[in-house]
PDB file of N, CA and C in Angstrom:
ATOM      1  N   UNK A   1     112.193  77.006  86.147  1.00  0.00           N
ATOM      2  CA  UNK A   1     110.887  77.176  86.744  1.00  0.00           C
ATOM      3  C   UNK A   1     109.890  76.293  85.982  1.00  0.00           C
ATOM      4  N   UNK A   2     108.809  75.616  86.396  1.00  0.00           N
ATOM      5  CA  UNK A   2     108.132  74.653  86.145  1.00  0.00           C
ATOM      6  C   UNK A   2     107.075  75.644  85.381  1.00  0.00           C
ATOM      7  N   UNK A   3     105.964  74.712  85.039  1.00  0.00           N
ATOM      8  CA  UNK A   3     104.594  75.445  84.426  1.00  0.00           C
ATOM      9  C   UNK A   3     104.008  76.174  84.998  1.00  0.00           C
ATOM     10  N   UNK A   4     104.005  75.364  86.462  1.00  0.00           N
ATOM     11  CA  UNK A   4     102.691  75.444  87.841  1.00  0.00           C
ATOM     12  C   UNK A   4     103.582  76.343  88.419  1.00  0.00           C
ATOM     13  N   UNK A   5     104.747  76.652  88.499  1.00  0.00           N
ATOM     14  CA  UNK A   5     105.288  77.841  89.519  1.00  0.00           C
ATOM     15  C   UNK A   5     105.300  79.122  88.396  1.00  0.00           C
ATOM     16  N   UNK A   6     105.631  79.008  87.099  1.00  0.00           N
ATOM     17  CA  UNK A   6     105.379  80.050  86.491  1.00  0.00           C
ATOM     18  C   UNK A   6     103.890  80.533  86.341  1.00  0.00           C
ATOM     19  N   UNK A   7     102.383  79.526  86.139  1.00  0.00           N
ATOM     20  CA  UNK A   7     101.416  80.113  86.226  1.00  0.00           C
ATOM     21  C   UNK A   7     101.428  80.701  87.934  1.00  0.00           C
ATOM     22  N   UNK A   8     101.606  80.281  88.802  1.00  0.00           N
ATOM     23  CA  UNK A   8     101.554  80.839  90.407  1.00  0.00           C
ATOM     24  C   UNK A   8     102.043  82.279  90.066  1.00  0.00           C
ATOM     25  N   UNK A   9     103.309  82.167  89.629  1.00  0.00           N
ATOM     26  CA  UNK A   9     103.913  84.007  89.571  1.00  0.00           C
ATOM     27  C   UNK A   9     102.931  84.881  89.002  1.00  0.00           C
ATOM     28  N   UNK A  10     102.596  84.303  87.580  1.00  0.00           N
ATOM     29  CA  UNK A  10     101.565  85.134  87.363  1.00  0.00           C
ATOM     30  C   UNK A  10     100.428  85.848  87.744  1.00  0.00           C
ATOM     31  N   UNK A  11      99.908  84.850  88.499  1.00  0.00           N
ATOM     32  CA  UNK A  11      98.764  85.266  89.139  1.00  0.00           C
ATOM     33  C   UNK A  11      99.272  86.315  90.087  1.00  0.00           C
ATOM     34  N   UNK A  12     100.555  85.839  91.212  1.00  0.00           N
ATOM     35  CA  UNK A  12     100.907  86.761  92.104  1.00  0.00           C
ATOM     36  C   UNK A  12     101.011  88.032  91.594  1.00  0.00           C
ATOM     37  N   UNK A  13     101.219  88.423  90.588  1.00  0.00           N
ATOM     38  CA  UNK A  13     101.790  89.801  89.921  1.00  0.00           C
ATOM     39  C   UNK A  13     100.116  90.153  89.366  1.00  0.00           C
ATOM     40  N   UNK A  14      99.056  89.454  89.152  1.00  0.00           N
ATOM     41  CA  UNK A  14      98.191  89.913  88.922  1.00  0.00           C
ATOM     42  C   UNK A  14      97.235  90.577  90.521  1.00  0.00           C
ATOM     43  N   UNK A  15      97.677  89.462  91.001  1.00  0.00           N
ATOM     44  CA  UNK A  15      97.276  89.790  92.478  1.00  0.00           C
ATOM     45  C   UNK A  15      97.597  91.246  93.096  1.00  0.00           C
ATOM     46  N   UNK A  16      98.842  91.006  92.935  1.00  0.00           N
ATOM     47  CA  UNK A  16      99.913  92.242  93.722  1.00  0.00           C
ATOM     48  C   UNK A  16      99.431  93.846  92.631  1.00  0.00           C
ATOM     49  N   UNK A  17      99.061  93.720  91.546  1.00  0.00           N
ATOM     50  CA  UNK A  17      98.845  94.241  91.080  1.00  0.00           C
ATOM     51  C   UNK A  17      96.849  94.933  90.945  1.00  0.00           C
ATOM     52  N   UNK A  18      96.156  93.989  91.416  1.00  0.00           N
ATOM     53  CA  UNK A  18      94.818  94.265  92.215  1.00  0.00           C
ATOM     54  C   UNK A  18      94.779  95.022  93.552  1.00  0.00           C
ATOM     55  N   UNK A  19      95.893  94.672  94.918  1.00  0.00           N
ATOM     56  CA  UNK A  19      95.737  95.126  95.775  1.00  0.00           C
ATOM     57  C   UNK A  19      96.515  96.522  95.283  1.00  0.00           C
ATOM     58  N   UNK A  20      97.235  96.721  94.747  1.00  0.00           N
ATOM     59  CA  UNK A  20      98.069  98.512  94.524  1.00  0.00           C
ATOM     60  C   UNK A  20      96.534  98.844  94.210  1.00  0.00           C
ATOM     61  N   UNK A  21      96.061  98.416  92.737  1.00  0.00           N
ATOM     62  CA  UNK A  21      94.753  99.560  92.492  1.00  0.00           C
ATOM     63  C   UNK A  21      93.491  99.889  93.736  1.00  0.00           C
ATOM     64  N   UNK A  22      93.642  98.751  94.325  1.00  0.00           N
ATOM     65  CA  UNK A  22      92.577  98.841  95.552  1.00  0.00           C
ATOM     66  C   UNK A  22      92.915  99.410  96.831  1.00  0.00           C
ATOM     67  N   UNK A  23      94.149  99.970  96.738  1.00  0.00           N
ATOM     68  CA  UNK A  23      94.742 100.824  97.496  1.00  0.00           C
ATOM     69  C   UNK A  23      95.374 100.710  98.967  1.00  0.00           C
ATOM     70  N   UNK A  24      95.989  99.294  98.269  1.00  0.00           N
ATOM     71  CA  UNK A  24      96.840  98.456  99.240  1.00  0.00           C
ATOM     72  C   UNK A  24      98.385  98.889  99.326  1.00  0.00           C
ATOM     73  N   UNK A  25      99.276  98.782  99.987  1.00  0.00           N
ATOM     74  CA  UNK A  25     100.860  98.938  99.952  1.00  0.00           C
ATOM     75  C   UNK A  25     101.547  97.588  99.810  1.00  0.00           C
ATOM     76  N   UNK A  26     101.992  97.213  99.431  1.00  0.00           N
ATOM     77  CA  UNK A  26     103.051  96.020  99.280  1.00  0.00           C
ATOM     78  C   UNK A  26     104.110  96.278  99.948  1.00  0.00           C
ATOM     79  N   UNK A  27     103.875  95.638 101.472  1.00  0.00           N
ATOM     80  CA  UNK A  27     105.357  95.424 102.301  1.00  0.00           C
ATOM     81  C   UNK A  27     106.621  94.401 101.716  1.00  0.00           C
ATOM     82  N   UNK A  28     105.921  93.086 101.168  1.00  0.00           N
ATOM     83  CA  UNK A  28     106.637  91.809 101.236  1.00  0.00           C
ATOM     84  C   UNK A  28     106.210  90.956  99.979  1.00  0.00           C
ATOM     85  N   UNK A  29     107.014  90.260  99.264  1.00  0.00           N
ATOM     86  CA  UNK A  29     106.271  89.186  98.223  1.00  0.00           C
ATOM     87  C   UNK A  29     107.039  88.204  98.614  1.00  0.00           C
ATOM     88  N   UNK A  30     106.577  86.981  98.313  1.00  0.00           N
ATOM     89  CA  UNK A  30     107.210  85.112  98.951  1.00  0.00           C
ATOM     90  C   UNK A  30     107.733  85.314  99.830  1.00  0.00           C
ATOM     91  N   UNK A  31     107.317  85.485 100.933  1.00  0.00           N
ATOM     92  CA  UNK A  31     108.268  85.585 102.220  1.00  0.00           C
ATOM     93  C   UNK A  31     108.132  84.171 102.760  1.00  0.00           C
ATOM     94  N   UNK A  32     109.227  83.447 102.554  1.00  0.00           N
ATOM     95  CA  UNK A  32     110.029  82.066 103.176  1.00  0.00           C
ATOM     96  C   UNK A  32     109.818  82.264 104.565  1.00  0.00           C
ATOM     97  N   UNK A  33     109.010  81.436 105.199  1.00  0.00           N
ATOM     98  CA  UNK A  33     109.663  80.906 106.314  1.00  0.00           C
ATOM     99  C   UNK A  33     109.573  79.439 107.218  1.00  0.00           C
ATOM    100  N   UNK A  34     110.886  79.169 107.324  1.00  0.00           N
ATOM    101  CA  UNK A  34     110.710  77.855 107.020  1.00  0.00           C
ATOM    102  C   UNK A  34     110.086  76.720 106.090  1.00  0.00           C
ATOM    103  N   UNK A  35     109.119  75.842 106.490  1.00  0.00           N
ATOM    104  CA  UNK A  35     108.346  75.312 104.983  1.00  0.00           C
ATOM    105  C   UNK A  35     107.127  76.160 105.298  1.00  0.00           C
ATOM    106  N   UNK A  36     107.015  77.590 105.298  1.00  0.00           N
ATOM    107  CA  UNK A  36     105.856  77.712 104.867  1.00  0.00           C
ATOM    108  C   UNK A  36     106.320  79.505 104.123  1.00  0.00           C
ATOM    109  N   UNK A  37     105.262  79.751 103.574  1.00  0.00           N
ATOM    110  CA  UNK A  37     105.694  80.880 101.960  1.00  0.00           C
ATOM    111  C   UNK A  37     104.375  81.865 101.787  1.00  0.00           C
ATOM    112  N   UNK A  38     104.264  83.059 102.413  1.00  0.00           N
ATOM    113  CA  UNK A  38     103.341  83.966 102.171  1.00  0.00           C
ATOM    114  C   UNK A  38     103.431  84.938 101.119  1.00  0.00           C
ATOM    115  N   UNK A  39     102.260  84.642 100.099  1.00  0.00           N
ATOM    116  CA  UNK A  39     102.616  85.178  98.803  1.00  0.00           C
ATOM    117  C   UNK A  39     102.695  86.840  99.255  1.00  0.00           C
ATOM    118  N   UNK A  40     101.784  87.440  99.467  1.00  0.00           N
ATOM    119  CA  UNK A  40     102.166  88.959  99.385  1.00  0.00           C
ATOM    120  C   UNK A  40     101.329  89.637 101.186  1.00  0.00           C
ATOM    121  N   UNK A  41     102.491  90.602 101.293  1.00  0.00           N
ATOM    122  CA  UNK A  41     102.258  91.190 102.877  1.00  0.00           C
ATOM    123  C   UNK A  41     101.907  92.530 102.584  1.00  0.00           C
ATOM    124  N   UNK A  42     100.993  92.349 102.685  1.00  0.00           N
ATOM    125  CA  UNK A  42     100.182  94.657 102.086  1.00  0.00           C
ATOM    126  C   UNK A  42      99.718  95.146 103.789  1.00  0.00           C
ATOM    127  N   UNK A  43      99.464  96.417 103.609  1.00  0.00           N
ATOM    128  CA  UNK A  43      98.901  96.786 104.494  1.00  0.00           C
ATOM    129  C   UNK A  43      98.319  98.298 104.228  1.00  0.00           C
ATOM    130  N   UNK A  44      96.902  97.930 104.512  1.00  0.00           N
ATOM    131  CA  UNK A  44      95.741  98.978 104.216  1.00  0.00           C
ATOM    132  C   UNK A  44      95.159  99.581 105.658  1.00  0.00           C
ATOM    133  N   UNK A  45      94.732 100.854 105.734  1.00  0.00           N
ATOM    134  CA  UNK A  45      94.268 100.938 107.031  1.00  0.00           C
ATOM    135  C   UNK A  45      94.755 101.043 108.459  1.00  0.00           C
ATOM    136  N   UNK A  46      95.876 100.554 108.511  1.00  0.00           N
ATOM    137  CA  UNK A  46      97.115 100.660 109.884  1.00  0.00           C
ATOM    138  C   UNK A  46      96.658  98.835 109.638  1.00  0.00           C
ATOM    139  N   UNK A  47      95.804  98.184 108.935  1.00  0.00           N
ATOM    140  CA  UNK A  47      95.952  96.566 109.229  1.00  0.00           C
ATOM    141  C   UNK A  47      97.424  96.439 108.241  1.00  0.00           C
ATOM    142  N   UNK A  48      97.845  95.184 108.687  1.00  0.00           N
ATOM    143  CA  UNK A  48      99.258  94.120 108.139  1.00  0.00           C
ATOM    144  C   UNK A  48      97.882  93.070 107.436  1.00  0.00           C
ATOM    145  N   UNK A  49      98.026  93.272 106.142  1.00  0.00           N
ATOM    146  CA  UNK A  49      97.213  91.906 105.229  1.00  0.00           C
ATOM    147  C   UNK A  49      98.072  90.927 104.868  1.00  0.00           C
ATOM    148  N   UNK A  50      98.130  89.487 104.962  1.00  0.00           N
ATOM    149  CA  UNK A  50      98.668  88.118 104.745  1.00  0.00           C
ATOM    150  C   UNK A  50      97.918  88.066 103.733  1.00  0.00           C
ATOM    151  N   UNK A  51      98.774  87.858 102.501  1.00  0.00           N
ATOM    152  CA  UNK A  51      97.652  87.078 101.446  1.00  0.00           C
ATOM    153  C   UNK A  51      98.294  86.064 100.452  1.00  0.00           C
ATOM    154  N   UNK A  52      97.226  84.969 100.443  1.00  0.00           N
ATOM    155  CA  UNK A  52      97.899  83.620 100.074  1.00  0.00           C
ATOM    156  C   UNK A  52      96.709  84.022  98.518  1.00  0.00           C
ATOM    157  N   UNK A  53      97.803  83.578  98.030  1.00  0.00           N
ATOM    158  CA  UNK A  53      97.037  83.674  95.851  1.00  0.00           C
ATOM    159  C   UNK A  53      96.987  82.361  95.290  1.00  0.00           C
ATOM    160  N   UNK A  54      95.755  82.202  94.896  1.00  0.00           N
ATOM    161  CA  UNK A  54      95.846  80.675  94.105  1.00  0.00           C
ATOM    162  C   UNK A  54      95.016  80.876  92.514  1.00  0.00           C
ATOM    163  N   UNK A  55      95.889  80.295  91.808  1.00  0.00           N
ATOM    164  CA  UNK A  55      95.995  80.443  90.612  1.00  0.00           C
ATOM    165  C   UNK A  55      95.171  79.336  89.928  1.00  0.00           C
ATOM    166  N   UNK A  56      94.483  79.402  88.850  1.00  0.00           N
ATOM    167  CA  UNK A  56      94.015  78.141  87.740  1.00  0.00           C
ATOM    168  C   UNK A  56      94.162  78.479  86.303  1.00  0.00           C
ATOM    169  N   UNK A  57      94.494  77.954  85.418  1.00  0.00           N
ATOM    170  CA  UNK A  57      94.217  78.073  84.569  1.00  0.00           C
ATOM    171  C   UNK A  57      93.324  77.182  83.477  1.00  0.00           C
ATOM    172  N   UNK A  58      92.643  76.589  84.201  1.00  0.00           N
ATOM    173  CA  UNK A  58      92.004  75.340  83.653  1.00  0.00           C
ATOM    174  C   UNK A  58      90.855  74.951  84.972  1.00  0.00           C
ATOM    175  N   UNK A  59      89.496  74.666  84.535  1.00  0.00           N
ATOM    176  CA  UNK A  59      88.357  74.641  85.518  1.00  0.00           C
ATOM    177  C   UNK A  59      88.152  72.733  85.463  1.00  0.00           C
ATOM    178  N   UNK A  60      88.993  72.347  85.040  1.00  0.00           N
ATOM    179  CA  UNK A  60      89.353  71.360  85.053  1.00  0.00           C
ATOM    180  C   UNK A  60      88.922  70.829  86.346  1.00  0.00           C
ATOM    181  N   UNK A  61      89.716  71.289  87.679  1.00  0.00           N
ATOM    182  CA  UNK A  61      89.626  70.571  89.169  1.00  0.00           C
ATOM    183  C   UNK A  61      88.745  71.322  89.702  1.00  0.00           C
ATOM    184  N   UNK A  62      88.265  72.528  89.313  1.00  0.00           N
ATOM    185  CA  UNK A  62      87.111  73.589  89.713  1.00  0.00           C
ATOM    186  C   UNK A  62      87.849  74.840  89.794  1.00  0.00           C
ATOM    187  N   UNK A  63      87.341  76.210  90.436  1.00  0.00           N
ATOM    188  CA  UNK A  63      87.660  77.168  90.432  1.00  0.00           C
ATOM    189  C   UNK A  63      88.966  77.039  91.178  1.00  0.00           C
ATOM    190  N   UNK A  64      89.967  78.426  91.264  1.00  0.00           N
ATOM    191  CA  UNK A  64      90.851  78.579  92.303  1.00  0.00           C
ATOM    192  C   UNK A  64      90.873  78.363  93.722  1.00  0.00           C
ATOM    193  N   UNK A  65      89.783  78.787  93.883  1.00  0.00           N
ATOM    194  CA  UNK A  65      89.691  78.544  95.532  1.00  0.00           C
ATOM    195  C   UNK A  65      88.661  77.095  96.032  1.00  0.00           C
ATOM    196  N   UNK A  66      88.992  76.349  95.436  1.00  0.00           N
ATOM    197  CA  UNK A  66      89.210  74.856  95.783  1.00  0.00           C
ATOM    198  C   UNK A  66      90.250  74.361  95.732  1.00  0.00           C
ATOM    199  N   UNK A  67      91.140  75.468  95.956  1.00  0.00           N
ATOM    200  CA  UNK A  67      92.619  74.971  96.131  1.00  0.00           C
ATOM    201  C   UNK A  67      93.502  75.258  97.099  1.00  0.00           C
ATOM    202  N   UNK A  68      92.276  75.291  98.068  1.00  0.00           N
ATOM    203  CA  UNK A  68      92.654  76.367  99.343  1.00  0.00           C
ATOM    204  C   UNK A  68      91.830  75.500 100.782  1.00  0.00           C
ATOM    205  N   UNK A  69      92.678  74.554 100.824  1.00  0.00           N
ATOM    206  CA  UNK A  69      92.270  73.760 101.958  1.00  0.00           C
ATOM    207  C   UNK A  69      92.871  73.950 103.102  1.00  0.00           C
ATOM    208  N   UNK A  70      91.740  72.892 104.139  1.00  0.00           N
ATOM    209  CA  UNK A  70      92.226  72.633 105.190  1.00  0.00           C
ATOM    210  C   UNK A  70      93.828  73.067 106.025  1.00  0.00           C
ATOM    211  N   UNK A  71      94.669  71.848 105.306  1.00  0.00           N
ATOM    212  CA  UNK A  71      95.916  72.049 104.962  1.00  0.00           C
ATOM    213  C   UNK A  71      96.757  73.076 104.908  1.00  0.00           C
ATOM    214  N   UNK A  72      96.423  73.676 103.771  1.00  0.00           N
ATOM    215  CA  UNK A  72      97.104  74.924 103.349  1.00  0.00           C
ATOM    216  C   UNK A  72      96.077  76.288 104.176  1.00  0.00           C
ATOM    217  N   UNK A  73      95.434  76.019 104.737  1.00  0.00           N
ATOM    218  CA  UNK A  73      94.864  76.913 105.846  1.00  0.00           C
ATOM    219  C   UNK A  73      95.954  77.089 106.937  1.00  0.00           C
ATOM    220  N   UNK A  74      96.121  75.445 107.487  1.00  0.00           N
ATOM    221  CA  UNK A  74      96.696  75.454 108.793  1.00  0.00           C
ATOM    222  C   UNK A  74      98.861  75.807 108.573  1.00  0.00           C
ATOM    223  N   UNK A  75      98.894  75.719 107.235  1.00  0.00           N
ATOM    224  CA  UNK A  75     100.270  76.347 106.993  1.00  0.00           C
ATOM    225  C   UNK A  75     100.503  77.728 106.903  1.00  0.00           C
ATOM    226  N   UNK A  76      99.115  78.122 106.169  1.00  0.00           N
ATOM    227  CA  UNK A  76      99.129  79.828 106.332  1.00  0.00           C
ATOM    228  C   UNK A  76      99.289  80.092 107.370  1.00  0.00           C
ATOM    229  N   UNK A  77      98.188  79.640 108.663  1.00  0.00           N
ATOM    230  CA  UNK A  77      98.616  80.823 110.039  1.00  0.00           C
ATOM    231  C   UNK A  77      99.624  80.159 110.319  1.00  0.00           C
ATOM    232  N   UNK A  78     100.115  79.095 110.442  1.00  0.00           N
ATOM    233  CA  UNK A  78     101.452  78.993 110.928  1.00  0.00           C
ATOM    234  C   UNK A  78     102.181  79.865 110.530  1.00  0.00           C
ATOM    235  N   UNK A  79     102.501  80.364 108.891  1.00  0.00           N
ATOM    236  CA  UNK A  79     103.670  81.046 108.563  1.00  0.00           C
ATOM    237  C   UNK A  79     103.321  82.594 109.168  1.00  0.00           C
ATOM    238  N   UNK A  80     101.872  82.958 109.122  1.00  0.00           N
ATOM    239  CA  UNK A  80     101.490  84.213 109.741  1.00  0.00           C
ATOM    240  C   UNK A  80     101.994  84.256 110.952  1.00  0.00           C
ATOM    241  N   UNK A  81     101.684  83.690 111.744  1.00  0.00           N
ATOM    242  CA  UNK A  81     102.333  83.562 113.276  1.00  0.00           C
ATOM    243  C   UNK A  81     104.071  83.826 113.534  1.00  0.00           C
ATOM    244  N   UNK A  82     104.495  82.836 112.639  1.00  0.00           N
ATOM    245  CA  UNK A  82     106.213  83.660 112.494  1.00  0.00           C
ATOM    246  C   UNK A  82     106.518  84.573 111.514  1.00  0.00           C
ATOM    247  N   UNK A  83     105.400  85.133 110.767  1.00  0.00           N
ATOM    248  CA  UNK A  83     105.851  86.779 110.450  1.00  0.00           C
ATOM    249  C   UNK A  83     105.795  87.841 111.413  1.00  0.00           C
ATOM    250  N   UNK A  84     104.471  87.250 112.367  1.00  0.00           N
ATOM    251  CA  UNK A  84     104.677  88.277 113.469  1.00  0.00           C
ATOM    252  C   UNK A  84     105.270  88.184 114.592  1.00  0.00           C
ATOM    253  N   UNK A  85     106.059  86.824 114.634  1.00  0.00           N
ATOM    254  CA  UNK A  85     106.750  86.913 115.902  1.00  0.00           C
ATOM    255  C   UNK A  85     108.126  87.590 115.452  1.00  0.00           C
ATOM    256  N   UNK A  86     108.233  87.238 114.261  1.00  0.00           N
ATOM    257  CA  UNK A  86     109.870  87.786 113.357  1.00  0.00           C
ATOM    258  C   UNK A  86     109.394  89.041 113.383  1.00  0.00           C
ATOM    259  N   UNK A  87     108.450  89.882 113.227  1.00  0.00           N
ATOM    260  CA  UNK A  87     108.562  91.312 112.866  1.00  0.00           C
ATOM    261  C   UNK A  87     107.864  92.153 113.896  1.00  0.00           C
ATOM    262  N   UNK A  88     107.725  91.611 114.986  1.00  0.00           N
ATOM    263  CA  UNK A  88     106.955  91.831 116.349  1.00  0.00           C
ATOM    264  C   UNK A  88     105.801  93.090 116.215  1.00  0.00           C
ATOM    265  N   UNK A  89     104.625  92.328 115.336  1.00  0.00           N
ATOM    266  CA  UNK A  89     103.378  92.359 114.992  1.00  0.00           C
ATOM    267  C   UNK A  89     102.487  92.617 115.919  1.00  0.00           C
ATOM    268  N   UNK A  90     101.554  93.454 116.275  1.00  0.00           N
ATOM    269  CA  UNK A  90     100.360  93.303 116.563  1.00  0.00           C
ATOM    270  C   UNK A  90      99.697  92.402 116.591  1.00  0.00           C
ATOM    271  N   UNK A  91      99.345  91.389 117.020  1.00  0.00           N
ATOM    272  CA  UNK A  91      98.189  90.256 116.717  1.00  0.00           C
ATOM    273  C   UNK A  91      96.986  90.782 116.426  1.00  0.00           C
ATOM    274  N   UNK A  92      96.343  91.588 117.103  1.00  0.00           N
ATOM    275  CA  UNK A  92      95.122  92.552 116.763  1.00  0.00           C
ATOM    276  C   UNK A  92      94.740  93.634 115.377  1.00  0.00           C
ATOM    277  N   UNK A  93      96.501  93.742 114.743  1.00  0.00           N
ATOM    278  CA  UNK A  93      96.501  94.675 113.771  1.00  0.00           C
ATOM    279  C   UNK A  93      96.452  93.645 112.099  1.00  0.00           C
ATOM    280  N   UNK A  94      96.059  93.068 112.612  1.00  0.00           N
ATOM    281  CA  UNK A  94      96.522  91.914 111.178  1.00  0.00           C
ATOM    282  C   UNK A  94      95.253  90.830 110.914  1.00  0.00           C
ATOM    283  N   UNK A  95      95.399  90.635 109.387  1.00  0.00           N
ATOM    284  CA  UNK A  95      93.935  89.884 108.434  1.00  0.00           C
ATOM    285  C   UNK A  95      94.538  88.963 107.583  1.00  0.00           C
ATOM    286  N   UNK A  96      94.429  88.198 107.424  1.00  0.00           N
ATOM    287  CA  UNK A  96      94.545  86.796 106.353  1.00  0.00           C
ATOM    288  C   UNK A  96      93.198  87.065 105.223  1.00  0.00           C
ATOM    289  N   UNK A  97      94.438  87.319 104.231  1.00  0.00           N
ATOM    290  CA  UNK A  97      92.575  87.214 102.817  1.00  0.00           C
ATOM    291  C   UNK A  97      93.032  86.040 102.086  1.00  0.00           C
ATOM    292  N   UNK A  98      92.107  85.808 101.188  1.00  0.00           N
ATOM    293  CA  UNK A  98      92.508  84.614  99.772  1.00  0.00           C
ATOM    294  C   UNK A  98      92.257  85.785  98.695  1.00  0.00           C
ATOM    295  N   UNK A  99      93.070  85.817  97.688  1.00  0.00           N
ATOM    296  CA  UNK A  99      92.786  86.021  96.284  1.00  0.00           C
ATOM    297  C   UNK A  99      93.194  84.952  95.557  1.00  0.00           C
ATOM    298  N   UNK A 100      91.901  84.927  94.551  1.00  0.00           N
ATOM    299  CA  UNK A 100      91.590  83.927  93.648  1.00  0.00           C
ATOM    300  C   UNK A 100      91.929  84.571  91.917  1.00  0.00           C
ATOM    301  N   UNK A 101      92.504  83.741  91.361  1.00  0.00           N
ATOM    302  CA  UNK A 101      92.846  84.047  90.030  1.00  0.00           C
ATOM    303  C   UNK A 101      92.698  83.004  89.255  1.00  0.00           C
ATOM    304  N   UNK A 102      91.598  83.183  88.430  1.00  0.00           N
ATOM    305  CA  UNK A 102      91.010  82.162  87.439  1.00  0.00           C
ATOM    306  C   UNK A 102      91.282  82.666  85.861  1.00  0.00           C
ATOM    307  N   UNK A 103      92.161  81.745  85.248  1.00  0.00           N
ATOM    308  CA  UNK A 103      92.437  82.373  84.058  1.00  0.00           C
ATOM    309  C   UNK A 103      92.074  82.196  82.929  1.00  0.00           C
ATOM    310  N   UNK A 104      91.642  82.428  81.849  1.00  0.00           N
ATOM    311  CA  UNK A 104      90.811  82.213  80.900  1.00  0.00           C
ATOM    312  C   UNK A 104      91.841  81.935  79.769  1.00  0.00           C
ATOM    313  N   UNK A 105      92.279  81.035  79.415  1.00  0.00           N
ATOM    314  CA  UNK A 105      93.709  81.493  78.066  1.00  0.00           C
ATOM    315  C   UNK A 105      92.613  81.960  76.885  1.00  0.00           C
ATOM    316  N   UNK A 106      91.831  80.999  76.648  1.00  0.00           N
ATOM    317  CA  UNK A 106      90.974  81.044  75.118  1.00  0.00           C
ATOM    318  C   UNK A 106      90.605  82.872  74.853  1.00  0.00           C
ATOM    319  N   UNK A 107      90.000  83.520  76.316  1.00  0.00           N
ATOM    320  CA  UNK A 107      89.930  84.848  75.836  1.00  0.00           C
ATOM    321  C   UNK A 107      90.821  85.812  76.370  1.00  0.00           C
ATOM    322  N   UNK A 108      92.184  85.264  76.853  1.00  0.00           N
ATOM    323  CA  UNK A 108      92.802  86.099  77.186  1.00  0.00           C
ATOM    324  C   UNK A 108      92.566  87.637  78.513  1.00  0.00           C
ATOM    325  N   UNK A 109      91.758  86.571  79.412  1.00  0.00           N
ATOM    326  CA  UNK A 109      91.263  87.779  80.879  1.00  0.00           C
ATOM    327  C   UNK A 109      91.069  86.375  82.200  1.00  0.00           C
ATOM    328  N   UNK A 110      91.109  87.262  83.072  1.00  0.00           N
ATOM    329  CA  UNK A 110      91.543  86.966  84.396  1.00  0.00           C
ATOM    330  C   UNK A 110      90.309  87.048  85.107  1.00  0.00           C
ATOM    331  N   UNK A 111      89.829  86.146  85.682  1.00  0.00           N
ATOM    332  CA  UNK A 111      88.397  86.782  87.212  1.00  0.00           C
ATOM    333  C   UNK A 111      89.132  86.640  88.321  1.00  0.00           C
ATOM    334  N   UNK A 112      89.266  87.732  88.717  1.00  0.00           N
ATOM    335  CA  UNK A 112      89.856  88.056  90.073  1.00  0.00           C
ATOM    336  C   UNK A 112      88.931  88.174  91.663  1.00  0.00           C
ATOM    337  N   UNK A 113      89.034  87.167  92.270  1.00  0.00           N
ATOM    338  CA  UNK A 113      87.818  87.132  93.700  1.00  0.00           C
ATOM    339  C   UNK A 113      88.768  87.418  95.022  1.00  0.00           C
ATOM    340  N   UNK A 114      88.289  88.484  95.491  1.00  0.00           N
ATOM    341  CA  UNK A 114      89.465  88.576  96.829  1.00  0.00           C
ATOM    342  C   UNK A 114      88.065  88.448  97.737  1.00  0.00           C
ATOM    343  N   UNK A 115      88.623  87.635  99.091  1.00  0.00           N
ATOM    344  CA  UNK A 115      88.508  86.981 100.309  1.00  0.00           C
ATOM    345  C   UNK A 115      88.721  87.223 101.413  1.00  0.00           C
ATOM    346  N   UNK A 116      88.087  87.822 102.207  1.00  0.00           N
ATOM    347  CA  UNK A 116      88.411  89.004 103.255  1.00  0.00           C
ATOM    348  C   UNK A 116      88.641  88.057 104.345  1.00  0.00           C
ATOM    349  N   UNK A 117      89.571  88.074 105.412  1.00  0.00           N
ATOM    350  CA  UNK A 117      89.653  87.195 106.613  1.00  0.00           C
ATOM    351  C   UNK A 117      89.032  85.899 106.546  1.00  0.00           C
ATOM    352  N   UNK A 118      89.886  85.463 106.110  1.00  0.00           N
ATOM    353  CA  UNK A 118      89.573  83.925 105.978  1.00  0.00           C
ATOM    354  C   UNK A 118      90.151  82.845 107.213  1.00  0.00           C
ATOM    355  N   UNK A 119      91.051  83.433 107.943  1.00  0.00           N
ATOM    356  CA  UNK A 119      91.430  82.442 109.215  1.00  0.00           C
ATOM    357  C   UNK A 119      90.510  83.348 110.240  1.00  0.00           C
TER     358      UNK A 119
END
């Protein structure tokens, strides 16, 4: 495992670990499909939440969620779209968020920004 996929895990487990306290369920983590990869599938409320996690550890290129483009917008609903055609989804019952994980090494803490319906 590389640097950049081991900082990604991290964050995911910090992530996955924000939505439990906020009183989310964890259906799914990296769900593959095809080339596209939805970090964690919760569901709060009777909604199905899609949530894509982006990690920094360095403000270097700017915060986390300048890492959340265009691009990687239009791969998310794609992969959303064949989670729910694979798991024959509601279209109406389901939300795309961003969580953001910005990491601090020097003091050892995390700023965590979650992103409510973002597609």
């Amino acid at each position: 495992m590389s640097h950049n996929q081991a900082v990604g895990k991290f964050g995911e487990k910090l992530a996955k670990d924000y939505l439990i306290r906020h009183g989310y369920e964890i259906l799914d983590l990296n769900v593959k499909l095809s080339y596209q990869e939805i970090d964690i599938v919760a569901r709060k409320h009777g909604l199905i939440i899609f949530v894509e996690v982006k990690t920094r550890i360095s403000q270097t290129y700017g915060p986390a969620e300048g890492a959340y483009g265009s691009t990687k917008s239009k791969r998310f609903k794609r992969g959303i779209e064949m989670y729910i055609k694979n798991n024959k989804i509601f279209a109406d019952d389901i939300r795309a968020d961003l969580i953001t994980v910005d990491i601090n090494r020097a003091s050892k803490s995390a700023k965590i920004r979650h992103f409510e319906d973002i597609i």
